[in-house]
Protein backbone atom coordinates (compact mmCIF):
# COMPACT_ATOMS: atom_id res chain seq x y z
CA UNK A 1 94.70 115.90 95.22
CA UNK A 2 93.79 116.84 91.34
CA UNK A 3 96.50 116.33 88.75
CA UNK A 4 97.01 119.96 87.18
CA UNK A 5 98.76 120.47 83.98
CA UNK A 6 101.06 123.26 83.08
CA UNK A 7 101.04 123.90 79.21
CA UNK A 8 104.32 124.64 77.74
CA UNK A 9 106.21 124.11 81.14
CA UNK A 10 109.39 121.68 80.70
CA UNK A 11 110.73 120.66 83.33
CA UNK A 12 114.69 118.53 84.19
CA UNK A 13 113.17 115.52 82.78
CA UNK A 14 111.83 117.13 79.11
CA UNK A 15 115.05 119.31 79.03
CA UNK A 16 117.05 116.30 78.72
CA UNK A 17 115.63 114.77 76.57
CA UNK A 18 115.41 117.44 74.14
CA UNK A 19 119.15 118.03 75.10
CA UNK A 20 119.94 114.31 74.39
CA UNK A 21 117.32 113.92 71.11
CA UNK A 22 119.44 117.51 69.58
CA UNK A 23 123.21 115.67 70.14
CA UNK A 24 121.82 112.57 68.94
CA UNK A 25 120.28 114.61 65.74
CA UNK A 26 123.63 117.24 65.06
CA UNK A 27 126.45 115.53 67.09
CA UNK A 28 128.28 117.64 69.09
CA UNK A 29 130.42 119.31 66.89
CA UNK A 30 127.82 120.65 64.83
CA UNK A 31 125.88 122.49 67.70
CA UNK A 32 128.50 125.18 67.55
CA UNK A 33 127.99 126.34 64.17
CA UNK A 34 124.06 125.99 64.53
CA UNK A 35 123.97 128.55 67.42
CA UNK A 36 126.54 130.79 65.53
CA UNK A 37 123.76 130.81 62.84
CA UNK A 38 121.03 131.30 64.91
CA UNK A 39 122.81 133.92 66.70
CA UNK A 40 123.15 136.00 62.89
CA UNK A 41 119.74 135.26 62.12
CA UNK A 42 118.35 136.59 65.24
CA UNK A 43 120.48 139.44 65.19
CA UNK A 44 119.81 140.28 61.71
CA UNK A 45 116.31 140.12 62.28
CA UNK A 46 116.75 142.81 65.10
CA UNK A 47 118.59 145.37 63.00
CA UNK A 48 116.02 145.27 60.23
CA UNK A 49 113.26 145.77 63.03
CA UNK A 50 114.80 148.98 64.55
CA UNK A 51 116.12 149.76 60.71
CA UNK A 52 112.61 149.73 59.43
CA UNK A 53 111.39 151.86 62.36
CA UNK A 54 113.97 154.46 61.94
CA UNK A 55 112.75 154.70 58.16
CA UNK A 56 109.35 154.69 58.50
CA UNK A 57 110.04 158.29 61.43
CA UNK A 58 112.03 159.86 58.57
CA UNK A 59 109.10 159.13 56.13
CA UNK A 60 106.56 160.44 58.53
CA UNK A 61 109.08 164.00 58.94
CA UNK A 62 109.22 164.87 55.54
């Protein structure tokens, strides 16, 4: 049987680790606040992207 690797597929034993190597790295009471940031950024980054589309249709009108 041939050994067949999956790029960029984690599986239970990666996620943990990466779960366990973030707590380790922030603690747990600083996870909070980094997903609250992350969660402005992305949003953010989302109303710019349909902002800047809405601009560049009233350019293209006038």
């Amino acid at each position: 049987m041939e050994n067949v690797v999956y790029a960029g597929m984690l599986g239970p034993g990666q996620i943990t680790l990466i779960v366990i190597a973030v707590l380790l790295l922030f603690g747990g009471k600083k996870i909070p606040e980094l997903m609250k940031g992350m969660g402005k950024g992305i949003k953010g980054f989302k109303d710019e992207m349909n902002g800047s589309g809405e601009e560049t249709k009233e350019n293209t009108k006038e």
